[in-house]
Protein backbone atom coordinates (compact mmCIF):
# COMPACT_ATOMS: atom_id res chain seq x y z
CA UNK A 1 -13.50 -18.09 6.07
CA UNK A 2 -16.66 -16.21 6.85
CA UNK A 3 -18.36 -15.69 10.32
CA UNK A 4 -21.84 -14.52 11.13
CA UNK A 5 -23.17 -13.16 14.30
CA UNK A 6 -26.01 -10.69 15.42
CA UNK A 7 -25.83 -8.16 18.42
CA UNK A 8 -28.53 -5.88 19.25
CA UNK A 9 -30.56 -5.97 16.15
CA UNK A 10 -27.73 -6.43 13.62
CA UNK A 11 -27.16 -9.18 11.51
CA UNK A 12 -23.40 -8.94 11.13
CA UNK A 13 -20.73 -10.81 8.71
CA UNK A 14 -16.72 -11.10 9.19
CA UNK A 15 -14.49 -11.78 6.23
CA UNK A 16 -11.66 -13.32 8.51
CA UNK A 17 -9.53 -12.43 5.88
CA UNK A 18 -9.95 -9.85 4.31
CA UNK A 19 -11.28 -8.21 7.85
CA UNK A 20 -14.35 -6.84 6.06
CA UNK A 21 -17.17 -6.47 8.14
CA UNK A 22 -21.09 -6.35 6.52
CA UNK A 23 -24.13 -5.83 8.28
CA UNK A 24 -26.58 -7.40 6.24
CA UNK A 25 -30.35 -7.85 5.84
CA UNK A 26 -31.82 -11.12 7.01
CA UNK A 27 -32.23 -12.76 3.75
CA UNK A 28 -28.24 -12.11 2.68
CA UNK A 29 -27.40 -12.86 6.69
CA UNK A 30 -29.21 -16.63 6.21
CA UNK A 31 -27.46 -17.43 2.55
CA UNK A 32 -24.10 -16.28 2.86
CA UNK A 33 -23.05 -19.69 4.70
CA UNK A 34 -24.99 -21.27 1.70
CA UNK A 35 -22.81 -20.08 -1.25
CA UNK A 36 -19.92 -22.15 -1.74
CA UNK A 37 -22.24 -25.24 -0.89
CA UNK A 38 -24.81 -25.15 -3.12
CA UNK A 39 -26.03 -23.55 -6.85
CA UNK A 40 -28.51 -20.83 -7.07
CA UNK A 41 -31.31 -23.03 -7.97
CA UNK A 42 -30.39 -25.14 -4.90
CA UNK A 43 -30.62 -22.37 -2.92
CA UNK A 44 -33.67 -20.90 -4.21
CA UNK A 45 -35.17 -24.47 -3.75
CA UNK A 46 -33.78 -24.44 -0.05
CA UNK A 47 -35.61 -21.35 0.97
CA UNK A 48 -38.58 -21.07 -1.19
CA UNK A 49 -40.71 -21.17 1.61
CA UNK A 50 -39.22 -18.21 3.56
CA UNK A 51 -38.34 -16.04 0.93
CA UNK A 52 -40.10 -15.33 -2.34
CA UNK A 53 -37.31 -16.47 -5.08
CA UNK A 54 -37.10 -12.84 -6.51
CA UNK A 55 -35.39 -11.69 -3.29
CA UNK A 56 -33.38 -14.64 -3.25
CA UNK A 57 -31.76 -13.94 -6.53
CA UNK A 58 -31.29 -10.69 -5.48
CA UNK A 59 -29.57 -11.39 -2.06
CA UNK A 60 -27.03 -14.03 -3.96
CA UNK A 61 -26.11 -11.41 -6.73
CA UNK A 62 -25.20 -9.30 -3.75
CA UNK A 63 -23.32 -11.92 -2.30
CA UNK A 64 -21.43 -12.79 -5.01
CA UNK A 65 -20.72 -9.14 -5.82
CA UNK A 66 -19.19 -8.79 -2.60
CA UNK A 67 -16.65 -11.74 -3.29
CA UNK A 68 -15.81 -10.46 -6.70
CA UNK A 69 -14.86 -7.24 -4.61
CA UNK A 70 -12.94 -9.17 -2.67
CA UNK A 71 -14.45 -8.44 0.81
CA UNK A 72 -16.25 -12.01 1.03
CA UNK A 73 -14.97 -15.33 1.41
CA UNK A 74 -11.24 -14.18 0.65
CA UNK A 75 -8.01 -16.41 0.01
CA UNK A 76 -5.66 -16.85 2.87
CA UNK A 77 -2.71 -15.01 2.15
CA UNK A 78 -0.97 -14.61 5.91
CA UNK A 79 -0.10 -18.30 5.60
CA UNK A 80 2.01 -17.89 2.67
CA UNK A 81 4.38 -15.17 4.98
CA UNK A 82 4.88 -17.59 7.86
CA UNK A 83 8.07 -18.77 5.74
CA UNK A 84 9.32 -14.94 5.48
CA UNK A 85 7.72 -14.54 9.47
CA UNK A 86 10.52 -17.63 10.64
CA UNK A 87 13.10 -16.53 8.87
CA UNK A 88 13.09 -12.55 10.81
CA UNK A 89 15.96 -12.02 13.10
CA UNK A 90 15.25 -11.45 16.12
CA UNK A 91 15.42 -8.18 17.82
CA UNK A 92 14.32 -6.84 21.03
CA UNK A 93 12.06 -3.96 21.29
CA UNK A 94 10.60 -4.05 25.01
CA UNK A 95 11.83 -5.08 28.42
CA UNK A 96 9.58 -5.57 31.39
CA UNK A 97 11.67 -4.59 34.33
CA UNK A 98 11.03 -6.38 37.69
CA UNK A 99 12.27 -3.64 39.63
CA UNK A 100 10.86 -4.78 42.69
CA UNK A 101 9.83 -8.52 43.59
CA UNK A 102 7.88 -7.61 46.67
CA UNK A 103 4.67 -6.33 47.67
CA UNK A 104 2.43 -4.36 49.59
CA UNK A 105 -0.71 -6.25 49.14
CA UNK A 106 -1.74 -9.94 49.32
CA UNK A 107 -4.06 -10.07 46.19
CA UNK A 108 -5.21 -13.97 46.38
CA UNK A 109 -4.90 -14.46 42.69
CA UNK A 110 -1.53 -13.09 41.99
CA UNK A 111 0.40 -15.36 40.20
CA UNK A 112 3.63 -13.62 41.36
CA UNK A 113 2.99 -14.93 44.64
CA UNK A 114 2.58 -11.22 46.22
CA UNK A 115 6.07 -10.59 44.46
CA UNK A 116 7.99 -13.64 44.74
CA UNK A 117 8.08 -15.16 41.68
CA UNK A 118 9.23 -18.80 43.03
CA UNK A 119 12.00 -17.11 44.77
CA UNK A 120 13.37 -14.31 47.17
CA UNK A 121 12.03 -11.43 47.57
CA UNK A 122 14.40 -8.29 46.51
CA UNK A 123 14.95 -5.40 44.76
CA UNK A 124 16.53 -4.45 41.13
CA UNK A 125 19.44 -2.36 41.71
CA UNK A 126 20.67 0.59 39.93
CA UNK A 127 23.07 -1.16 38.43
CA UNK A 128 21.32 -4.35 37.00
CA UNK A 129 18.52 -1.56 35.80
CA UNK A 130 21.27 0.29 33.67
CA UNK A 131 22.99 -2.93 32.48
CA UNK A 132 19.28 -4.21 31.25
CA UNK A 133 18.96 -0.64 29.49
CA UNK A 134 22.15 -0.61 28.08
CA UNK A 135 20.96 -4.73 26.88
CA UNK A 136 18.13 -3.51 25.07
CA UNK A 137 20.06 -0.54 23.24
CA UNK A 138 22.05 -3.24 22.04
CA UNK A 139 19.43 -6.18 21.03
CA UNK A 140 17.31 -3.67 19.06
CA UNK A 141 19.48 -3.43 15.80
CA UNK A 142 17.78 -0.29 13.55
CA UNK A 143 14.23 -0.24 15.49
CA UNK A 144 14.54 3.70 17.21
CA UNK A 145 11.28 3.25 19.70
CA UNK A 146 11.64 0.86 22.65
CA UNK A 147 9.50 0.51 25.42
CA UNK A 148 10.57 -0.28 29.19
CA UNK A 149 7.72 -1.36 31.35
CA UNK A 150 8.13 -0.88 35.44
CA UNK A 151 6.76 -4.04 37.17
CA UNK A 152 6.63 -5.91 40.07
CA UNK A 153 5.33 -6.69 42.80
CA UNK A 154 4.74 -3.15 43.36
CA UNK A 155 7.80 -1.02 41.06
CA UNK A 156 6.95 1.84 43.78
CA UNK A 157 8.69 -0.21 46.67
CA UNK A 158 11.85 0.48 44.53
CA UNK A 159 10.96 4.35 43.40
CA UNK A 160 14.24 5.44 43.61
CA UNK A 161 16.08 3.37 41.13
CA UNK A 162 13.08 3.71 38.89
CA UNK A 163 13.36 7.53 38.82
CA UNK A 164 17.27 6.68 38.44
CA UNK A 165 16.77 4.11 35.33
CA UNK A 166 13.97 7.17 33.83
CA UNK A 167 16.91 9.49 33.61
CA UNK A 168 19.38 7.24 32.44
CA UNK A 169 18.31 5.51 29.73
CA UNK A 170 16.77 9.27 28.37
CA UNK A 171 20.56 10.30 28.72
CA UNK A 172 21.31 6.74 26.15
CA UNK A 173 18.56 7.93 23.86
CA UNK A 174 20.00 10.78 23.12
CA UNK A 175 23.31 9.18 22.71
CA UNK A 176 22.14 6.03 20.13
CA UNK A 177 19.11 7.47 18.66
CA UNK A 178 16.66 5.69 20.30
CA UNK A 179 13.47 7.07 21.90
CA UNK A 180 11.83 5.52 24.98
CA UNK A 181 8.27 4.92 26.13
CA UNK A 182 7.33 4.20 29.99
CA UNK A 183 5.08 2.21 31.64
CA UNK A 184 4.31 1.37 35.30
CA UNK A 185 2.06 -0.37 37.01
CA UNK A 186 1.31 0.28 40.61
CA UNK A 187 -1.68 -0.92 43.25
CA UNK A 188 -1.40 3.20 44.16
CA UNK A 189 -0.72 2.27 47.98
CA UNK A 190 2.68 4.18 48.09
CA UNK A 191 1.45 6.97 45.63
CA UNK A 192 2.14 10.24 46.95
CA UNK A 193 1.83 14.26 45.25
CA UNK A 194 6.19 13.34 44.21
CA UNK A 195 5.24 10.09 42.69
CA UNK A 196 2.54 10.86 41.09
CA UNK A 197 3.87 14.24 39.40
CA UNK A 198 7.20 11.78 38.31
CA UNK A 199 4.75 9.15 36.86
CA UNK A 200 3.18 12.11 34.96
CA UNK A 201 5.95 13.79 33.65
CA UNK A 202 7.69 10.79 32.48
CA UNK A 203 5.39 7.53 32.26
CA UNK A 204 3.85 7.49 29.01
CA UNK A 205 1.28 5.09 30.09
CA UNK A 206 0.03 3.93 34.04
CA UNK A 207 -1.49 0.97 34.76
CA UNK A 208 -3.66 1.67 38.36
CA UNK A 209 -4.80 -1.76 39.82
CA UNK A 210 -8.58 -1.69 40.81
CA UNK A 211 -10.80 -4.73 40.21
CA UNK A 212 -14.02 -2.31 40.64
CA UNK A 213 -16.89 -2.47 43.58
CA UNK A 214 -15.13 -1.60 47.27
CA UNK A 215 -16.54 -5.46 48.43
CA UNK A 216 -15.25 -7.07 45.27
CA UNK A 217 -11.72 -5.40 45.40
CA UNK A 218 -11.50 -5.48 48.59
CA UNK A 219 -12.34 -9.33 48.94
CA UNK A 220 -9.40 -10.26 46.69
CA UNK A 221 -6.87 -7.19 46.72
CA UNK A 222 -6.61 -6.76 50.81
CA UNK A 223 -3.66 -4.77 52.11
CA UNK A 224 -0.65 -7.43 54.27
CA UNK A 225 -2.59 -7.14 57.58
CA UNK A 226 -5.42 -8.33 55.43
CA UNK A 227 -7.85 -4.74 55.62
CA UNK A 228 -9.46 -3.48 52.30
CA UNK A 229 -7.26 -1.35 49.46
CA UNK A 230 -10.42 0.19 47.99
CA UNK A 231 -10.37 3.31 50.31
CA UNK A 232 -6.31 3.89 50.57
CA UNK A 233 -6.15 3.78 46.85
CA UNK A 234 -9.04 5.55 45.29
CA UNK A 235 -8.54 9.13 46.20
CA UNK A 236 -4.65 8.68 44.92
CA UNK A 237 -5.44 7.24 41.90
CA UNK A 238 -8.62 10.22 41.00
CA UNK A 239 -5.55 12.68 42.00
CA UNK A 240 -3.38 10.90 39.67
CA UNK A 241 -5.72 10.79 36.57
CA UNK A 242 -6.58 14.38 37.41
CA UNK A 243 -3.35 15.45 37.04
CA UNK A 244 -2.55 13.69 34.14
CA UNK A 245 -3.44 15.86 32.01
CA UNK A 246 -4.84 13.77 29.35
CA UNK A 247 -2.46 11.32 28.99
CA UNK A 248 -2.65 7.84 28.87
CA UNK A 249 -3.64 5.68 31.70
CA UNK A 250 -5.53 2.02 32.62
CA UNK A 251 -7.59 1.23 35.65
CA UNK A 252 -7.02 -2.63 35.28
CA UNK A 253 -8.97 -5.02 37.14
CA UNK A 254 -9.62 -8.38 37.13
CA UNK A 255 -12.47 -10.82 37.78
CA UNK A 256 -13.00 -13.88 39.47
CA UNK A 257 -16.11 -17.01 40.06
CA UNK A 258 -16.74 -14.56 42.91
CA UNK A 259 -18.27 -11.23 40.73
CA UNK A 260 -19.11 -12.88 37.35
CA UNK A 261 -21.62 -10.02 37.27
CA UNK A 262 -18.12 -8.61 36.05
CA UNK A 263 -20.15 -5.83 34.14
CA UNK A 264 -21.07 -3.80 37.39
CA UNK A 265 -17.49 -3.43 38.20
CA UNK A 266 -16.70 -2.26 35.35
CA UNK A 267 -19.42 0.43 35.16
CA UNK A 268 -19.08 1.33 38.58
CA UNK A 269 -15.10 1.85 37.88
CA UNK A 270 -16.63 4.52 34.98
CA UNK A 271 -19.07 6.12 37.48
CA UNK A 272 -16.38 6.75 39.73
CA UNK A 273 -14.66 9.18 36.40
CA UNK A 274 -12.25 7.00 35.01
CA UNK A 275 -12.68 6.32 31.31
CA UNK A 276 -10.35 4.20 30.43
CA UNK A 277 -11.44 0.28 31.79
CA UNK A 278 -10.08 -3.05 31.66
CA UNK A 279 -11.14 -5.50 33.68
CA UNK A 280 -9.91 -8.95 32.49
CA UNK A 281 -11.12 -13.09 33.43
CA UNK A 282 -8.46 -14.13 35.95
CA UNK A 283 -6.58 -17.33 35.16
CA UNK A 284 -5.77 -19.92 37.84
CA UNK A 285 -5.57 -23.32 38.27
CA UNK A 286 -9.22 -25.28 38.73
CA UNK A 287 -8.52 -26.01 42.33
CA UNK A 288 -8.85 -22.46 43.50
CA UNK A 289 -12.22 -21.12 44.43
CA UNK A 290 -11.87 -18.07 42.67
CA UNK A 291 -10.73 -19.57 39.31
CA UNK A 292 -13.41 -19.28 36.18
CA UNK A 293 -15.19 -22.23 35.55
CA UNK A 294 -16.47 -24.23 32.37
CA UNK A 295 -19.99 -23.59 33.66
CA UNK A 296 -19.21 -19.90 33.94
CA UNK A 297 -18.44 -19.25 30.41
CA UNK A 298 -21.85 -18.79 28.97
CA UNK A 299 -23.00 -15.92 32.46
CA UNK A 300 -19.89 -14.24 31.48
CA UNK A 301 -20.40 -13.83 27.70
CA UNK A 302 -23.95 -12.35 28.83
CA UNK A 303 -22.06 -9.74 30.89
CA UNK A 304 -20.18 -8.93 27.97
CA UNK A 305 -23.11 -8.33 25.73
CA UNK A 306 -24.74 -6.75 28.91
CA UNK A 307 -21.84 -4.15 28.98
CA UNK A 308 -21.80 -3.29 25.42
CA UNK A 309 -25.86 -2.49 25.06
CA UNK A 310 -24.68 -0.44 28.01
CA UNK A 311 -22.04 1.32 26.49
CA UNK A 312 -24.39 1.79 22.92
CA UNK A 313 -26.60 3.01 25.08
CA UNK A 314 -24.42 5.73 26.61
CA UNK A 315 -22.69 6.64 23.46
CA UNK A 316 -26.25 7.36 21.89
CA UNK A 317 -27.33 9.53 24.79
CA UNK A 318 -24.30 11.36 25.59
CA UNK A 319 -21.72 10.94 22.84
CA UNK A 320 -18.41 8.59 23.99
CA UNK A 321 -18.19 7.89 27.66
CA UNK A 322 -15.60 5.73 28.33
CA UNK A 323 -13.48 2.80 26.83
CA UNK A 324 -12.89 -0.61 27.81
CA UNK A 325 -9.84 -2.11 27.05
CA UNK A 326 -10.98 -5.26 25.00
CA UNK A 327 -13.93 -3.67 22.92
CA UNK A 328 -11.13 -1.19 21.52
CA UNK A 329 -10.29 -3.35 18.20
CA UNK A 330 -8.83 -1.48 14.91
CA UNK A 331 -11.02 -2.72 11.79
CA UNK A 332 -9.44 -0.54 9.33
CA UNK A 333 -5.96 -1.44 9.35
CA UNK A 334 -5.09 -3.04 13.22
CA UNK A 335 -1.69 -4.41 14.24
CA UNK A 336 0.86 -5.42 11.83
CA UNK A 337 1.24 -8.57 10.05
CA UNK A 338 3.44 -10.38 12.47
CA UNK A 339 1.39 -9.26 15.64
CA UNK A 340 -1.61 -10.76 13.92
CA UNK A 341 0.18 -13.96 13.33
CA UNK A 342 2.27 -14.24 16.83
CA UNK A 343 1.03 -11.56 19.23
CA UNK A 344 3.06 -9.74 21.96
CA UNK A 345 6.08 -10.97 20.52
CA UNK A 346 7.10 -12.84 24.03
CA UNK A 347 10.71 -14.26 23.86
CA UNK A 348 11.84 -12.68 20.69
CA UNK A 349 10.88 -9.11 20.79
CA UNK A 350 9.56 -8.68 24.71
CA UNK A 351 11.42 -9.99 27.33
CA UNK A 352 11.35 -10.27 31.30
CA UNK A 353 14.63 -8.97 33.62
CA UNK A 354 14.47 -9.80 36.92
CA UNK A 355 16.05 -7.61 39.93
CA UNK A 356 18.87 -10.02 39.61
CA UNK A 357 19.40 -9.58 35.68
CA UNK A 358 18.02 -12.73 34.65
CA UNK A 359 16.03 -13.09 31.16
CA UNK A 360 12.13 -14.75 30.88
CA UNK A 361 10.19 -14.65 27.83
CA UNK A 362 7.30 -12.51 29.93
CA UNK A 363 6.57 -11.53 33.25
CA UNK A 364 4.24 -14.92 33.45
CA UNK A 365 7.05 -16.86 32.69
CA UNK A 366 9.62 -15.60 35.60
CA UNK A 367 11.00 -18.09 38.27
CA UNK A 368 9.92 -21.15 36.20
CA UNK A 369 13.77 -22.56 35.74
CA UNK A 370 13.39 -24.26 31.99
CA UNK A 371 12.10 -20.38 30.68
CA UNK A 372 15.47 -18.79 31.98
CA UNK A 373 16.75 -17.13 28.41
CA UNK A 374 19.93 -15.24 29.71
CA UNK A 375 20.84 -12.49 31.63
CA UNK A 376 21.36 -8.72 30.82
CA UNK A 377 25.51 -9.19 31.02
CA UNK A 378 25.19 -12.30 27.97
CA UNK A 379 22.06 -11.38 26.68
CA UNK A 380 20.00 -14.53 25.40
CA UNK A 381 21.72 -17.81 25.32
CA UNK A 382 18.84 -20.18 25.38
CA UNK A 383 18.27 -19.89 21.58
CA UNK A 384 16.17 -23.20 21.09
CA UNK A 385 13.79 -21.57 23.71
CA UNK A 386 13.73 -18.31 21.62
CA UNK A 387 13.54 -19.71 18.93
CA UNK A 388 10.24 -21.89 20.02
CA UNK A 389 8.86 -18.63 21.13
CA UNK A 390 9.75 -16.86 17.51
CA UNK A 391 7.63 -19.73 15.70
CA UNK A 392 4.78 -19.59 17.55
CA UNK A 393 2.26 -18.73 15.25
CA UNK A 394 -1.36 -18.85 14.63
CA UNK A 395 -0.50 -21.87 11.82
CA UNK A 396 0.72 -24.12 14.50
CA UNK A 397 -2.14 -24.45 16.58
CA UNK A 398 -4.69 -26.62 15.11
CA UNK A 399 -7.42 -25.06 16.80
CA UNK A 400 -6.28 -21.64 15.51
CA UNK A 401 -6.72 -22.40 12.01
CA UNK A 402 -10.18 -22.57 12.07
CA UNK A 403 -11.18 -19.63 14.14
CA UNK A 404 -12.59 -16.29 13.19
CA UNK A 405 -10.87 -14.83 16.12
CA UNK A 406 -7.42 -15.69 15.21
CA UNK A 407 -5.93 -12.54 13.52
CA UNK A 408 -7.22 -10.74 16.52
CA UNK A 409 -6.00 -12.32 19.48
CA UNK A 410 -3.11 -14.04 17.55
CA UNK A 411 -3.36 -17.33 18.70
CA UNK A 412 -3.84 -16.25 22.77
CA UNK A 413 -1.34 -16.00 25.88
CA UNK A 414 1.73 -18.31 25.60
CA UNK A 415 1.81 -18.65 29.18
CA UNK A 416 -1.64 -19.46 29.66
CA UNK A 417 -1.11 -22.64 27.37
CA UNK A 418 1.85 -23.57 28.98
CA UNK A 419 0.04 -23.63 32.89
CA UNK A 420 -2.80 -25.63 30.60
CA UNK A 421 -1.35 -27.50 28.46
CA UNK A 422 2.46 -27.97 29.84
CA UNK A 423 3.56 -26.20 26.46
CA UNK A 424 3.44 -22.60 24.59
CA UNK A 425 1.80 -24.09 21.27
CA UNK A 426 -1.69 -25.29 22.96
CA UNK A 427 -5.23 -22.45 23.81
CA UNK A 428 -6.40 -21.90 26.82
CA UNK A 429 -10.21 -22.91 26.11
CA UNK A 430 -11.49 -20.56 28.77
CA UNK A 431 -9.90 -17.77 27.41
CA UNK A 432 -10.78 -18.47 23.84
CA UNK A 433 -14.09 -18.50 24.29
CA UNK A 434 -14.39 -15.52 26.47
CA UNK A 435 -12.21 -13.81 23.80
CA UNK A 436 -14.45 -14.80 21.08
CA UNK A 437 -17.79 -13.15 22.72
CA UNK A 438 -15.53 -10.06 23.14
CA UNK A 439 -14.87 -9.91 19.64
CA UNK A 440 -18.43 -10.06 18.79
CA UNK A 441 -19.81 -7.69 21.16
CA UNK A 442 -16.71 -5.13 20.21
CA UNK A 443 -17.61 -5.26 15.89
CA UNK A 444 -21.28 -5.72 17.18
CA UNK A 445 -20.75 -1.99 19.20
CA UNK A 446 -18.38 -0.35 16.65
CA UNK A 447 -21.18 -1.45 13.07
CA UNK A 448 -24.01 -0.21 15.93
CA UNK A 449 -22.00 3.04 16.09
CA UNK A 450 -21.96 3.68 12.91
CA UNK A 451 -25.32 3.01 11.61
């Protein structure tokens, strides 16, 4: 399968499966489709009047040199591990712990319902938190890192027990020979010079909500009596990263119909010192006013082009500047076969625990009754839905099959094809094609890079 794009100049060609990438002259960029249709003297015939039939000799013989290196137009050979990829027992590597289903803000898009979840508000005890550690010691068979992820609502509403579950499940690693990695995400209202200095010490990654411009965030991320969260949060969060000494860290945003101009708040987020961006297409149901539109697909894939010529242009004048999230792609040797083929691993390997001890296959999937998998005390009992969740695979979506994006977004968010489809095994068209022009513009920014 072979994919051709340009971006800024370039003419660029994808080997889906090999990976290869080739930036190409014009004359190779307009035959390469032509190859496995036609002969050489069709060819030649074809574009006599564009190219002088020398050149077009020349440009197949490189073409065909590049397949016989076996960088062009490569077999398929993922599809013949998806037997070997079913048959993998199933062990848990990562927990996202709802330590706190409550919140501090009334962001209008959250699909947690400012904490709720479909439910009661409340807190994760000490107790459930250990039992859910102590759970994924136990699920992970031989695998030494595991990852626990603090989530909400806001984790920092429940600081105390997450400081408690830190220390606790470091005293277990040392006991089982595990090692752990932390993440938390926080809107920074409650941070403070303790927090922060814990979440440095101890977090291996933060997650700061910010969506970007004051009005923007502002408009969707107000505080409960409904004033902005641009000015509370700012000056914690630039404390924060300051302190951090390096390590890693997120602002993550996200955008709406109402700033499809998207770009600006993503630049203005790097103005403000913060290199490390993501600011992601919000996904809600058509009937809110907020929610991205067919029509908005093609103004949005500008902004993405828009903010990569941006980014080229920095990195020529000044070296790197920042990163955003979604242009960072690995084209050497990326994620691992089976994250290619299924993704984040939701419902096998990554699983949900709410502040009661209940198991979801993600944090999108908690409250909704027919996802419940378990509970920290029985671990997962629902093993037809694991099971669905462990065969989800880039070979069981139709639309999959035949796109060159596929072994990089690994068939897209199970949860977004559920609230679109009413099942796990569908695409969310939106997001496909908005992950598509990422793709490009990302291999269009890394080949500009380098030539």
């Amino acid at each position: 399968m072979i994919h051709k794009f340009k971006f800024d100049g370039l003419n660029i060609v994808m080997d889906i499966n090999s990976g290869a990438i080739h930036v190409v002259d014009d004359i190779v960029y307009d035959l390469v489709l032509e190859i496995p249709k036609l002969t050489a003297d069709e060819i030649t015939v074809k574009y006599a009047a564009i190219y002088d039939e020398k050149y077009i000799r020349e440009a197949i013989d490189e073409i065909n040199e590049l397949i016989s290196e076996q960088i062009l137009y490569t077999e398929d050979t993922y599809e013949n591990l998806i037997p070997a990829f079913l048959d993998r027992k199933p062990i848990v590597k990562a927990l996202c712990l709802h330590v706190a289903h409550d919140c501090n803000l009334g962001c209008k898009y959250c699909f947690a319902g400012e904490g709720e979840y479909h439910g009661p508000r409340g807190l994760m005890s000490v107790e459930v938190g250990k039992r859910a550690i102590d759970f994924l010691i136990e699920s992970s068979g031989v695998r030494t890192n595991l990852e626990v992820d603090f989530f909400g609502g806001e984790p920092l509403m429940n600081f105390k027990v997450v400081r408690e579950l830190v220390d606790y499940a470091n005293s277990r690693a040392e006991q089982t020979n595990k090692k752990f990695r932390f993440t938390l995400t926080t809107n920074g209202v409650l941070l403070n010079d303790q927090i922060i200095d814990f979440l440095n010490e101890y977090m291996d990654n933060v997650v700061l909500s910010l969506d970007g411009r004051p009005e923007i965030n502002d408009q969707m991320r107000p505080t409960a009596n409904g004033k902005g969260s641009y000015d509370i949060i700012l000056p914690k969060f630039k404390k924060l990263v300051e302190k951090r000494g390096g390590k890693k860290y997120y602002i993550r945003g996200t955008f709406t119909h109402k700033n499809l101009d998207f770009a600006k708040d993503v630049l203005h987020i790097a103005e403000l010192g913060f290199n490390e961006v993501s600011v992601e297409p919000v996904v809600a149901p058509k009937s809110k006013d907020y929610a991205i539109k067919e029509d908005d697909i093609a103004l949005l894939c500008q902004e993405y082009e828009i903010l990569a010529k941006e980014m080229l242009k920095r990195y020529k004048q000044d070296g790197e500047v920042f990163n955003f999230f979604h242009f960072n792609i690995d084209l050497t040797g990326g994620p691992c076969v089976y994250k290619r083929l299924s993704g984040c691993g939701s419902g096998t390997e990554y699983l949900a625990v709410t502040p009661e001890g209940n198991l979801y296959p993600c944090h999108q999937f908690v409250g909704i009754d027919e996802f419940a998998m378990g509970n920290v005390w029985d671990g997962v009992t629902n093993l037809d839905r694991r099971s669905e969740f462990g065969s989800c695979n880039v070979y069981q979506k139709d639309e999959c099959k035949k796109c060159f994006a596929k072994f990089f977004c690994s068939g897209g968010c199970a949860a977004n094809s559920y609230n679109f489809n009413g099942n796990i095994l569908g695409t969310y068209e939106i997001g496909c094609q908005l992950q598509k022009s990422r793709l490009e513009n990302a291999i269009g920014l890394i080949a500009s890079k380098q030539q």
